[in-house]
C-alpha atoms as a PDB file:
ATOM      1  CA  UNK A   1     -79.620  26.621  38.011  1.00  0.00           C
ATOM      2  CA  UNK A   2     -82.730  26.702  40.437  1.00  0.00           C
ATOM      3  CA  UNK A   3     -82.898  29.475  43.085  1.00  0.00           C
ATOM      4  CA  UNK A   4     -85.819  29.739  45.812  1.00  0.00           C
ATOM      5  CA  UNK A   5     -85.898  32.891  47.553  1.00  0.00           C
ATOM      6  CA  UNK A   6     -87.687  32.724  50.869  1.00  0.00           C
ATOM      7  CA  UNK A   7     -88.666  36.270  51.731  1.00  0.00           C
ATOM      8  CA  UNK A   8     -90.523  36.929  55.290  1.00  0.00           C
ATOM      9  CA  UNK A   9     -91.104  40.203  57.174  1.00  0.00           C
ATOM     10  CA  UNK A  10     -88.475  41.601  59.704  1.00  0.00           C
ATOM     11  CA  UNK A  11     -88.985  40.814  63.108  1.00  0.00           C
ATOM     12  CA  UNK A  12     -91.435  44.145  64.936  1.00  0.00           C
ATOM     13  CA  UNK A  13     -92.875  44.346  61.415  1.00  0.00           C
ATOM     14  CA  UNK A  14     -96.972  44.164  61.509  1.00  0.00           C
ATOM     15  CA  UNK A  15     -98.046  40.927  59.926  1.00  0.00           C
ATOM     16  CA  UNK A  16    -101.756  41.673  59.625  1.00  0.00           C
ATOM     17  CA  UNK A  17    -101.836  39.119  57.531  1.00  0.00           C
ATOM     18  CA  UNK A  18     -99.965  36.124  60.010  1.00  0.00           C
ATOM     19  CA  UNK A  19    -102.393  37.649  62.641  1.00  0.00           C
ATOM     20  CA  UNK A  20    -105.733  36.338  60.405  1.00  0.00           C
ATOM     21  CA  UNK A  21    -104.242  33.033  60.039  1.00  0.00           C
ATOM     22  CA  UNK A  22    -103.969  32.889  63.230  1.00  0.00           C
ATOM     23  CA  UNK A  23    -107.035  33.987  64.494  1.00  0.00           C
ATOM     24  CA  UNK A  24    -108.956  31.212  61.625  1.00  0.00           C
ATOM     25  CA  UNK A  25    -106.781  28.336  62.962  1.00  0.00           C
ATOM     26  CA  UNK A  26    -107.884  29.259  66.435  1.00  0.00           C
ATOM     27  CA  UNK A  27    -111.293  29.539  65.080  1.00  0.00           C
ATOM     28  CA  UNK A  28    -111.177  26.056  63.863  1.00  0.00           C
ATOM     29  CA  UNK A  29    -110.072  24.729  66.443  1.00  0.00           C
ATOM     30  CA  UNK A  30    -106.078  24.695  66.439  1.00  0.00           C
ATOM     31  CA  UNK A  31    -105.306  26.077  69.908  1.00  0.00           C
ATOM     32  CA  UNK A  32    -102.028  25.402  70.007  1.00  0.00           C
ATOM     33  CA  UNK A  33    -101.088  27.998  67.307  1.00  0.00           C
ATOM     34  CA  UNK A  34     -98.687  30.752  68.879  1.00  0.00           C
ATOM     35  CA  UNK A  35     -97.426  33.364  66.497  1.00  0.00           C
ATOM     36  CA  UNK A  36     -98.112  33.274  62.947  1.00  0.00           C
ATOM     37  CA  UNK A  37     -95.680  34.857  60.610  1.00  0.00           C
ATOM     38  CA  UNK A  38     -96.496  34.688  56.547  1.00  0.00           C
ATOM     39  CA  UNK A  39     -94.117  35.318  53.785  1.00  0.00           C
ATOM     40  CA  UNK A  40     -93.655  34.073  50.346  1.00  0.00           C
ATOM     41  CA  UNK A  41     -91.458  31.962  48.269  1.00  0.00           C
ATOM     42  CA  UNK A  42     -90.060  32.743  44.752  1.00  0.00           C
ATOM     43  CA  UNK A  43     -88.971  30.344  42.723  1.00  0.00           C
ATOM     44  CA  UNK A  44     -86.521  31.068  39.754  1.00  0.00           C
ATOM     45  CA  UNK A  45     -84.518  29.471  36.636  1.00  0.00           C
ATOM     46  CA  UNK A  46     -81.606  31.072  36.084  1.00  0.00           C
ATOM     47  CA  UNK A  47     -79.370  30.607  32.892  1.00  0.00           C
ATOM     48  CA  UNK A  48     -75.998  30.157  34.751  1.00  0.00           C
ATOM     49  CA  UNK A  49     -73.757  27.556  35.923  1.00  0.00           C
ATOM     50  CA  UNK A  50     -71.438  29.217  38.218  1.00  0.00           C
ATOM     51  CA  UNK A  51     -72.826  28.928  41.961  1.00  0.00           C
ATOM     52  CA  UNK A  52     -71.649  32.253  42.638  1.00  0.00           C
ATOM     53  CA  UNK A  53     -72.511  33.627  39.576  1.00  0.00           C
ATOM     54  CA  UNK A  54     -76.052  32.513  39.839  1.00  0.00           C
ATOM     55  CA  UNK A  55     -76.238  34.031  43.427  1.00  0.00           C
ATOM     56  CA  UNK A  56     -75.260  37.433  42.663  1.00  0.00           C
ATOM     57  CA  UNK A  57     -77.734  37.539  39.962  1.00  0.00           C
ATOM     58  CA  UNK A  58     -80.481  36.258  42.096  1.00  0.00           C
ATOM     59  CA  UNK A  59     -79.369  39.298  45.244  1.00  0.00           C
ATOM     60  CA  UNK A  60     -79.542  41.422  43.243  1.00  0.00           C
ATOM     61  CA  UNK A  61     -83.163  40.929  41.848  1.00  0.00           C
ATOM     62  CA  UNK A  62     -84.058  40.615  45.712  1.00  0.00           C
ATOM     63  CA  UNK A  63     -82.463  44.406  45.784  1.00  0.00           C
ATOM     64  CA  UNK A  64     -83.832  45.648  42.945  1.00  0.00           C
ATOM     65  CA  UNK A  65     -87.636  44.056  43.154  1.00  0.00           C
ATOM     66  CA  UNK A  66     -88.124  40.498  45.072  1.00  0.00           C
ATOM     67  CA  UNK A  67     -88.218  42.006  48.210  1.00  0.00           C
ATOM     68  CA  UNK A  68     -88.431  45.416  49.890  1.00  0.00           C
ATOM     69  CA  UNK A  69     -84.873  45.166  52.085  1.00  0.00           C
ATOM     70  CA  UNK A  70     -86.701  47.823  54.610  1.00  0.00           C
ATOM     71  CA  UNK A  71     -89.180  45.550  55.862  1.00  0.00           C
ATOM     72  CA  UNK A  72     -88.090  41.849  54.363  1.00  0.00           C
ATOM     73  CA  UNK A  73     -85.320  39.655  55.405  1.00  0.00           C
ATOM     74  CA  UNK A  74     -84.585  37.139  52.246  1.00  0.00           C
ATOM     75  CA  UNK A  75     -82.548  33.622  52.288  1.00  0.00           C
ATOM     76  CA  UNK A  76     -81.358  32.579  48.676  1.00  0.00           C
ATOM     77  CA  UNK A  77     -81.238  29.107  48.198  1.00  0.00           C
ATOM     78  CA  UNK A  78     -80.008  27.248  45.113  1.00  0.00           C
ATOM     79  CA  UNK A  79     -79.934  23.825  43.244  1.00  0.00           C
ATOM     80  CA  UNK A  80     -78.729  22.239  40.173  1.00  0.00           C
END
């Protein structure tokens, strides 16, 4: 089974990172930019067949090391 795992920062988290995006598409021209928030996406095989199975596995690698639950929110999303 495929999972993704989208992992962004929280909302009043610093994004210093979202802020320089922002400030280079303004710089090249893209005024229309508002807020820019960056994150990362994680893409996995996992050796299960069970749906729930698979997602349980995949949480808790989020928990343990994907993403830092203090500052990240994470969506899980899987595929055959």
């Amino acid at each position: 089974m495929k999972a993704k795992v989208h992992i962004t920062l929280k909302n009043g988290v610093l994004d210093p990172q979202g802020k320089a995006i922002a400030s280079a598409l303004h710089g090249l021209g893209f005024d229309g930019v508002g807020e820019v928030r960056q994150g990362k996406v994680i893409e996995l095989q996992v050796n299960e067949t069970d749906e729930a199975r698979a997602r349980e596995q995949v949480e808790a690698m989020c928990k343990k090391l994907l993403a830092n639950p203090v500052m990240e929110n994470y969506t899980i999303e899987l595929s055959a």
